[in-house]
PDB file of N, CA and C in Angstrom:
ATOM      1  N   UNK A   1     -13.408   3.018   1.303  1.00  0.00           N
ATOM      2  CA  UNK A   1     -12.442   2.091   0.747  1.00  0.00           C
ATOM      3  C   UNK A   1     -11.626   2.806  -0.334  1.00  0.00           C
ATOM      4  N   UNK A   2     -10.273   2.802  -0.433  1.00  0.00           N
ATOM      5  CA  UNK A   2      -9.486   3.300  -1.517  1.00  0.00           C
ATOM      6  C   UNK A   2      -9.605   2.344  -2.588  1.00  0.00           C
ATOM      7  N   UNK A   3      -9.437   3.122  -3.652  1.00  0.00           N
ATOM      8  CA  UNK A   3      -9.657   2.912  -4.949  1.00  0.00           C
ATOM      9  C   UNK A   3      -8.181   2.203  -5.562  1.00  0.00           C
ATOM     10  N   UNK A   4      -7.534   0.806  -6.029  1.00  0.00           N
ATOM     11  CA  UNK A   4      -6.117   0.546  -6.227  1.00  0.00           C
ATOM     12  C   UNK A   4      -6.064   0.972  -7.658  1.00  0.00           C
ATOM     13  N   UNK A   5      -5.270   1.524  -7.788  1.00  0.00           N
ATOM     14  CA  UNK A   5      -4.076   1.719  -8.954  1.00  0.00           C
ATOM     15  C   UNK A   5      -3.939   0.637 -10.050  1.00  0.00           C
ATOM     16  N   UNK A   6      -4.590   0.309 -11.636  1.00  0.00           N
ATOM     17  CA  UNK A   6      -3.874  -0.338 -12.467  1.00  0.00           C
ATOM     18  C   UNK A   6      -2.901  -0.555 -12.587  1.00  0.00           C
ATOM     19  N   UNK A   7      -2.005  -1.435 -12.569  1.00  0.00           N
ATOM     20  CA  UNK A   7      -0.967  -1.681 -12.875  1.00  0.00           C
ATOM     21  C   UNK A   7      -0.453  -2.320 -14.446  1.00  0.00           C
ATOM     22  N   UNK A   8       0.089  -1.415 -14.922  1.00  0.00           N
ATOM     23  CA  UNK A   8       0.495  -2.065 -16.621  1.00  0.00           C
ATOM     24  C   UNK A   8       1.706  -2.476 -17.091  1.00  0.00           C
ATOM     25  N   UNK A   9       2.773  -2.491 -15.886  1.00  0.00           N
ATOM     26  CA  UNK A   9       4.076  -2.968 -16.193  1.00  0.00           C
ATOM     27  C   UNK A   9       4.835  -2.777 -14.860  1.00  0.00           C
ATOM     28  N   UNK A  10       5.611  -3.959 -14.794  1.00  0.00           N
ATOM     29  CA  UNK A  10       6.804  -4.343 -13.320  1.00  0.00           C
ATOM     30  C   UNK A  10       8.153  -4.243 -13.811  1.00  0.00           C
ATOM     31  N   UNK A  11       8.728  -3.569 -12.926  1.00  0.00           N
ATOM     32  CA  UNK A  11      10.642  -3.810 -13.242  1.00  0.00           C
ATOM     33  C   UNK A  11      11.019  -4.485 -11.948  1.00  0.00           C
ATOM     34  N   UNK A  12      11.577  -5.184 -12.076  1.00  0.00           N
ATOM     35  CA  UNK A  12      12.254  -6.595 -11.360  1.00  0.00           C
ATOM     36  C   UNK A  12      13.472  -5.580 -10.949  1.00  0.00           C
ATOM     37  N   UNK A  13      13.352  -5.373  -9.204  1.00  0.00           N
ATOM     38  CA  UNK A  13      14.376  -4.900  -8.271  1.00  0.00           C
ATOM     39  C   UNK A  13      15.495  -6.174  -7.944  1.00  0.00           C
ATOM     40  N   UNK A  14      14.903  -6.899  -7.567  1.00  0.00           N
ATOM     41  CA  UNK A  14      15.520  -8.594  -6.937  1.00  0.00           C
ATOM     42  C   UNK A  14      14.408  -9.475  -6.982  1.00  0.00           C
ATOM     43  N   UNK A  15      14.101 -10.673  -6.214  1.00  0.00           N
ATOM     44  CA  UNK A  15      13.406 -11.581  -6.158  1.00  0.00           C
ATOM     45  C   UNK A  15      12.095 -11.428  -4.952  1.00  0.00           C
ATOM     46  N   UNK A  16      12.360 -10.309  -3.872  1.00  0.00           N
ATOM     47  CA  UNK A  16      11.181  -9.656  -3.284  1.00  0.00           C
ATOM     48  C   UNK A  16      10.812  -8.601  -3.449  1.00  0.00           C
ATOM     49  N   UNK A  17      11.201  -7.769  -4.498  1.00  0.00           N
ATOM     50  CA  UNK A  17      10.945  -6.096  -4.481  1.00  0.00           C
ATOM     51  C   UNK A  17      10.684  -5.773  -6.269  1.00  0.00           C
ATOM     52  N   UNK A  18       9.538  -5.034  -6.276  1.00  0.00           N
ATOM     53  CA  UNK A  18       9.378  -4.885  -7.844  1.00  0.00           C
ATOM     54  C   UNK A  18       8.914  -3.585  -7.743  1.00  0.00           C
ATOM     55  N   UNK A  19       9.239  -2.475  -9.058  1.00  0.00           N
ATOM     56  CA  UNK A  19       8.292  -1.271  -9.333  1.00  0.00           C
ATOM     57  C   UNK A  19       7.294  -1.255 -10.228  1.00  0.00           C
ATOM     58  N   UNK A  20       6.304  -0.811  -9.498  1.00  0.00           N
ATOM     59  CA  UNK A  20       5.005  -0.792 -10.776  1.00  0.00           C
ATOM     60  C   UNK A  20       5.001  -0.439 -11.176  1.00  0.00           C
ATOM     61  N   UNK A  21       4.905   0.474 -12.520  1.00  0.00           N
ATOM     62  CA  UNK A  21       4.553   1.671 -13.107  1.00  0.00           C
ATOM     63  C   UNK A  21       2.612   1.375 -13.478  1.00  0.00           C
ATOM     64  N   UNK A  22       2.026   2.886 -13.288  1.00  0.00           N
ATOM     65  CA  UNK A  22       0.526   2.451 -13.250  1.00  0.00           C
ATOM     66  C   UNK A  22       0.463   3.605 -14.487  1.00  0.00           C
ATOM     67  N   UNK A  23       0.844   4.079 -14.915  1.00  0.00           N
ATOM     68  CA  UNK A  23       0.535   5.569 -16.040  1.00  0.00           C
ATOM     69  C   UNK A  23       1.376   5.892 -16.764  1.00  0.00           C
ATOM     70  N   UNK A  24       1.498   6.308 -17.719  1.00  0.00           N
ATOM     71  CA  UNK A  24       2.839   7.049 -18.430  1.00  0.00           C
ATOM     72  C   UNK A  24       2.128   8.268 -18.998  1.00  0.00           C
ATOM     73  N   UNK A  25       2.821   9.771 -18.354  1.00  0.00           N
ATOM     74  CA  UNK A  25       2.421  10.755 -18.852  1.00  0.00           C
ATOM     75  C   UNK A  25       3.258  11.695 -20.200  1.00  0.00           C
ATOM     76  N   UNK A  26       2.738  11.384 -21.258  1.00  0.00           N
ATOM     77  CA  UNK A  26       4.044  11.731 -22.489  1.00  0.00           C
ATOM     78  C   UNK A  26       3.821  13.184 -22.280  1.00  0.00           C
ATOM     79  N   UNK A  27       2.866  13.918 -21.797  1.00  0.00           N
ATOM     80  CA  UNK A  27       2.820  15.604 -22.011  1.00  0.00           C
ATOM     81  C   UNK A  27       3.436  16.114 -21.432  1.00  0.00           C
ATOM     82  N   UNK A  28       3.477  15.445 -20.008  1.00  0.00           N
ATOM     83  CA  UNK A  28       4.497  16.269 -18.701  1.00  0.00           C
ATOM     84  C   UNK A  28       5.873  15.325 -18.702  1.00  0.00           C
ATOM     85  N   UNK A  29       6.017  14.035 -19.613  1.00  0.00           N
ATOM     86  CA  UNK A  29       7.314  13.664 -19.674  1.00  0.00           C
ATOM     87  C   UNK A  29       7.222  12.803 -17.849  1.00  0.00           C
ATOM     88  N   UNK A  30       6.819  12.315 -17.624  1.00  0.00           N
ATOM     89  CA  UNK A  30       6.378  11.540 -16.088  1.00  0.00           C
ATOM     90  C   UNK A  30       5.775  10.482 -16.137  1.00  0.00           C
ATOM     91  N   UNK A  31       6.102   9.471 -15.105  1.00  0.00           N
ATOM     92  CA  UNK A  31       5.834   8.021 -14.970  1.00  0.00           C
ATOM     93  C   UNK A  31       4.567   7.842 -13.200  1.00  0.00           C
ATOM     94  N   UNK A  32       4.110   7.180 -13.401  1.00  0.00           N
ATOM     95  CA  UNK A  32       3.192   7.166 -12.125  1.00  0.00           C
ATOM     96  C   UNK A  32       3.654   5.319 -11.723  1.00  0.00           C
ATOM     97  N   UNK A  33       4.422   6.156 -10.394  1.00  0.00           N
ATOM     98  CA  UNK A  33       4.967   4.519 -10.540  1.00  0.00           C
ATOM     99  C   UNK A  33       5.056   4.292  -8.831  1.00  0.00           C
ATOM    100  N   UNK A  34       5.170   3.296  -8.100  1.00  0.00           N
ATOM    101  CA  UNK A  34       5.265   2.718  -6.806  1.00  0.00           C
ATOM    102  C   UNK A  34       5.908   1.350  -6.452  1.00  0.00           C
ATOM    103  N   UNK A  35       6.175   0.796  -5.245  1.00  0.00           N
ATOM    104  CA  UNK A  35       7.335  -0.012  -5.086  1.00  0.00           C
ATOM    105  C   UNK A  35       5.811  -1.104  -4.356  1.00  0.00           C
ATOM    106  N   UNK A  36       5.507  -1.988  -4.824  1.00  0.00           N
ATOM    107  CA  UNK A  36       4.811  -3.197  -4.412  1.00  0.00           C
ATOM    108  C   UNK A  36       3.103  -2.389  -4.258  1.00  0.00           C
ATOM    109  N   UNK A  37       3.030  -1.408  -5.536  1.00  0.00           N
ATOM    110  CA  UNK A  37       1.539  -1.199  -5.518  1.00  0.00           C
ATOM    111  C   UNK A  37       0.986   0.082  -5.085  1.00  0.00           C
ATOM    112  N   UNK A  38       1.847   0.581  -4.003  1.00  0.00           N
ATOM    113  CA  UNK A  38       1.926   1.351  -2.443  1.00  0.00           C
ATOM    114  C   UNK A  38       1.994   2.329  -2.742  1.00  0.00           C
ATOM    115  N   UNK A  39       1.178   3.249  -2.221  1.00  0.00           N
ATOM    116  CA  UNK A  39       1.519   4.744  -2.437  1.00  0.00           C
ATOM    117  C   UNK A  39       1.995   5.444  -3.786  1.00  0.00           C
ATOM    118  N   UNK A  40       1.847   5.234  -5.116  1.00  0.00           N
ATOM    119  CA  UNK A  40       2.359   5.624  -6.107  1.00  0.00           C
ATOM    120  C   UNK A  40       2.568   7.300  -6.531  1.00  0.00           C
ATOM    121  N   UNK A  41       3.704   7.554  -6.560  1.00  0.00           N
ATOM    122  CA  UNK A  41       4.072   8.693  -6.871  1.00  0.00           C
ATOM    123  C   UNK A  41       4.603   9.136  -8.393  1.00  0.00           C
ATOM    124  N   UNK A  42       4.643  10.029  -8.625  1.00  0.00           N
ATOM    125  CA  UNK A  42       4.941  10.628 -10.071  1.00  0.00           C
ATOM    126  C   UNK A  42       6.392  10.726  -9.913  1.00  0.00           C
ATOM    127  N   UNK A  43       6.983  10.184 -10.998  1.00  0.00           N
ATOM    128  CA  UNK A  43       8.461  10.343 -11.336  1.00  0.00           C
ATOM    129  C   UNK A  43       9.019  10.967 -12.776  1.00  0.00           C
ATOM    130  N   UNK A  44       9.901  11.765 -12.601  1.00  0.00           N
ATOM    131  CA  UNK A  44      10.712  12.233 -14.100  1.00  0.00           C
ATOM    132  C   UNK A  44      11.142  11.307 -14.900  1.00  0.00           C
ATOM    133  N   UNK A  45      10.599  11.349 -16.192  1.00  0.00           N
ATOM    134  CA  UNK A  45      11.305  10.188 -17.084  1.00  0.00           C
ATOM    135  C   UNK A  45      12.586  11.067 -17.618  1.00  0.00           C
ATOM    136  N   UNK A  46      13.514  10.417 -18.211  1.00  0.00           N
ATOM    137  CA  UNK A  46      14.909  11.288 -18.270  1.00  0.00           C
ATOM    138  C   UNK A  46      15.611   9.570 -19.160  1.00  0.00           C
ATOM    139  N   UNK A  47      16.845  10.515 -19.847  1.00  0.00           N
ATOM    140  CA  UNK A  47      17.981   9.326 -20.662  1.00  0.00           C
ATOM    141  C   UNK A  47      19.057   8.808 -19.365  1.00  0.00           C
ATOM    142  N   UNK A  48      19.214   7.636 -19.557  1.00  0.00           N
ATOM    143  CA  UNK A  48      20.572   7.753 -19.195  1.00  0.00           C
ATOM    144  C   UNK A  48      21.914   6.383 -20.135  1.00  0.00           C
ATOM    145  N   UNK A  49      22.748   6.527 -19.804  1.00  0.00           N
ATOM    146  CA  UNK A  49      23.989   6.038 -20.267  1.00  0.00           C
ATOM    147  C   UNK A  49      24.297   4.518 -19.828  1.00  0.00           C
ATOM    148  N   UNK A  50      23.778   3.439 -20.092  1.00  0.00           N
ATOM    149  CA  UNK A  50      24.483   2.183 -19.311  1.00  0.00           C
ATOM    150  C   UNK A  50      25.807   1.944 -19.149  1.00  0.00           C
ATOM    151  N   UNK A  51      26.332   1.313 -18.288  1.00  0.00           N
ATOM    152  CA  UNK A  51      27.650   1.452 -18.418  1.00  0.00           C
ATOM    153  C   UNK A  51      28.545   0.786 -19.589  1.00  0.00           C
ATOM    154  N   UNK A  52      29.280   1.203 -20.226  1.00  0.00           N
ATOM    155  CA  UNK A  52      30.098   0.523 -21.446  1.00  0.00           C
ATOM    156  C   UNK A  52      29.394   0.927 -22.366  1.00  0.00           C
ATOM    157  N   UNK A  53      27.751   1.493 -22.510  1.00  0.00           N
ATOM    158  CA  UNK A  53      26.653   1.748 -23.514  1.00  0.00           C
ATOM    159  C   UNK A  53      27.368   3.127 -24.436  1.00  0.00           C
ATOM    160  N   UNK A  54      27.087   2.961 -25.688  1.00  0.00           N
ATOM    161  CA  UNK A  54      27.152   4.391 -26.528  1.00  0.00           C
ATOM    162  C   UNK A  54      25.928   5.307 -26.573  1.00  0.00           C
ATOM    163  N   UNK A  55      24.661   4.516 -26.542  1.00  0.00           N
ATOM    164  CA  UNK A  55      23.544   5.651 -26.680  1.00  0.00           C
ATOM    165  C   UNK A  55      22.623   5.424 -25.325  1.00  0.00           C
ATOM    166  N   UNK A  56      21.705   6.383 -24.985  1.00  0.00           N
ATOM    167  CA  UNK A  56      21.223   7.082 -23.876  1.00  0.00           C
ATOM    168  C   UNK A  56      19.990   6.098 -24.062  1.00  0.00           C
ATOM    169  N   UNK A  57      19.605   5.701 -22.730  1.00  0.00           N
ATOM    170  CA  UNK A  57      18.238   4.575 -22.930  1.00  0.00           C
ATOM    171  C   UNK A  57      17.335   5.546 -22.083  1.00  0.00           C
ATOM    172  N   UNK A  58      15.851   5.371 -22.613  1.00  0.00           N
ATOM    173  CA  UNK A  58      14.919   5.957 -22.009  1.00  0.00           C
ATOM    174  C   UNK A  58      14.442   5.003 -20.921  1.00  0.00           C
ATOM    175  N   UNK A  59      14.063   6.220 -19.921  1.00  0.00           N
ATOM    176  CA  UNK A  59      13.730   5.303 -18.770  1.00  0.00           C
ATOM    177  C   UNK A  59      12.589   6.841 -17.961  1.00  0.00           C
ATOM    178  N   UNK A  60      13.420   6.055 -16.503  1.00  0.00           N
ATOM    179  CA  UNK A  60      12.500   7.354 -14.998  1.00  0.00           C
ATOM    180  C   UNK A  60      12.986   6.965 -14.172  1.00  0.00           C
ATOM    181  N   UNK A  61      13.474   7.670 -13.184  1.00  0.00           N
ATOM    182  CA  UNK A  61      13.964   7.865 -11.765  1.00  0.00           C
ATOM    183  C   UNK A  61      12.746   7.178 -11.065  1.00  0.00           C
ATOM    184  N   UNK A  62      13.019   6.395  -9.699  1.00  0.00           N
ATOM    185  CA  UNK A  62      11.928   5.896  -8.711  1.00  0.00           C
ATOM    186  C   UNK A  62      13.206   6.185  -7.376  1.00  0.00           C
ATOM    187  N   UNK A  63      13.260   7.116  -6.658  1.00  0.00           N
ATOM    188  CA  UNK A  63      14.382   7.191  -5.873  1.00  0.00           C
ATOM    189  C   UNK A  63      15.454   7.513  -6.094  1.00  0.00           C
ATOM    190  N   UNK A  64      16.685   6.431  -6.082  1.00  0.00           N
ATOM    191  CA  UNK A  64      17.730   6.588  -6.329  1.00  0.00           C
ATOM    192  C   UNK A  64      18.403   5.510  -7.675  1.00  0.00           C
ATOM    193  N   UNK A  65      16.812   4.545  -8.221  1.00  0.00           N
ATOM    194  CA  UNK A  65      17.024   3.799  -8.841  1.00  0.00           C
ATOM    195  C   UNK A  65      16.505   4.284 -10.408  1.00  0.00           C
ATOM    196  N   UNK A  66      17.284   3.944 -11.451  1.00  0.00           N
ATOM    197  CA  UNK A  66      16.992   4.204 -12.570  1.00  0.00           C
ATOM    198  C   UNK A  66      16.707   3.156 -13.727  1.00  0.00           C
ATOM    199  N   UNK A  67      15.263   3.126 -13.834  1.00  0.00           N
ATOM    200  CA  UNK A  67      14.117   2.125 -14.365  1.00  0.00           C
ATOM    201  C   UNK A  67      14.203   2.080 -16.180  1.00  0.00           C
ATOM    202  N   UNK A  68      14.761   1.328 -16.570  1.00  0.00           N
ATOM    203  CA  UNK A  68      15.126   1.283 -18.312  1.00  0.00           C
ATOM    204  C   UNK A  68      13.767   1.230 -18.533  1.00  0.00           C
ATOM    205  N   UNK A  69      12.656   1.907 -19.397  1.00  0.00           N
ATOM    206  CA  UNK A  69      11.988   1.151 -20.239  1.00  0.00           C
ATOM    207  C   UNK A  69      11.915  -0.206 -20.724  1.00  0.00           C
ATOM    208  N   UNK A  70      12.895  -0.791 -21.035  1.00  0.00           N
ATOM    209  CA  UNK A  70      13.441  -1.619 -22.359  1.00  0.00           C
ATOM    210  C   UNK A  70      13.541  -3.056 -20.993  1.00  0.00           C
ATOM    211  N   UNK A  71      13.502  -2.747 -19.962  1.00  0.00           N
ATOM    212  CA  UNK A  71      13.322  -4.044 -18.774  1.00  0.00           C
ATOM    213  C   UNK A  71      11.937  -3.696 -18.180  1.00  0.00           C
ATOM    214  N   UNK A  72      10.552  -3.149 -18.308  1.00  0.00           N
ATOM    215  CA  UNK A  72       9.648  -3.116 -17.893  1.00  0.00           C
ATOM    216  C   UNK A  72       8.887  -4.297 -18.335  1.00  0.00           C
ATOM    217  N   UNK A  73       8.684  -5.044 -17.494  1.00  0.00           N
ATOM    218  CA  UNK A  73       7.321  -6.133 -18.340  1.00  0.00           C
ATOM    219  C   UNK A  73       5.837  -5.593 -18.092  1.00  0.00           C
ATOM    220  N   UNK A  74       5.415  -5.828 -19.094  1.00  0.00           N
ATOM    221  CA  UNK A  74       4.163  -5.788 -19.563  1.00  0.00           C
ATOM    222  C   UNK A  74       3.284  -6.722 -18.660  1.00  0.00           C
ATOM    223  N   UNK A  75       1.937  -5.759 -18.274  1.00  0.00           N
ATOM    224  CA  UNK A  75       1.181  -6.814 -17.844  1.00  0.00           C
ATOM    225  C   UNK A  75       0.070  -6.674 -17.946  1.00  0.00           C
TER     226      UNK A  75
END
């Protein structure tokens, strides 16, 4: 039997699709994160720019989507 993944925070894709994040690695700068639980893979955390925004929000790449911190809920 596989062993599931903690989950400690969701970012809201739409109303059927969410990312988990299960880890946050501050040494290697990386997120351990997966799309409904599934397969969780390691992602680059990195800044980026919102649009109209002046300063750089911390977040992590999951694909092609870029995950704010600052919209992760806690769980």
């Amino acid at each position: 039997m596989k062993d599931k993944v903690k989950t400690i925070g969701v970012y809201s894709v739409c109303n059927t699709m969410g990312i988990c994040v299960h880890e946050i690695d501050h040494c290697e700068d990386r997120v351990l994160a997966s799309a409904y639980g599934e397969n969780p893979q390691w992602c680059p955390m990195n800044e980026q720019t919102p649009e109209g925004g002046e300063e750089a929000e911390p977040g992590f790449s999951f694909g092609s989507f870029f995950v704010p911190f600052s919209e992760v809920m806690r769980v």
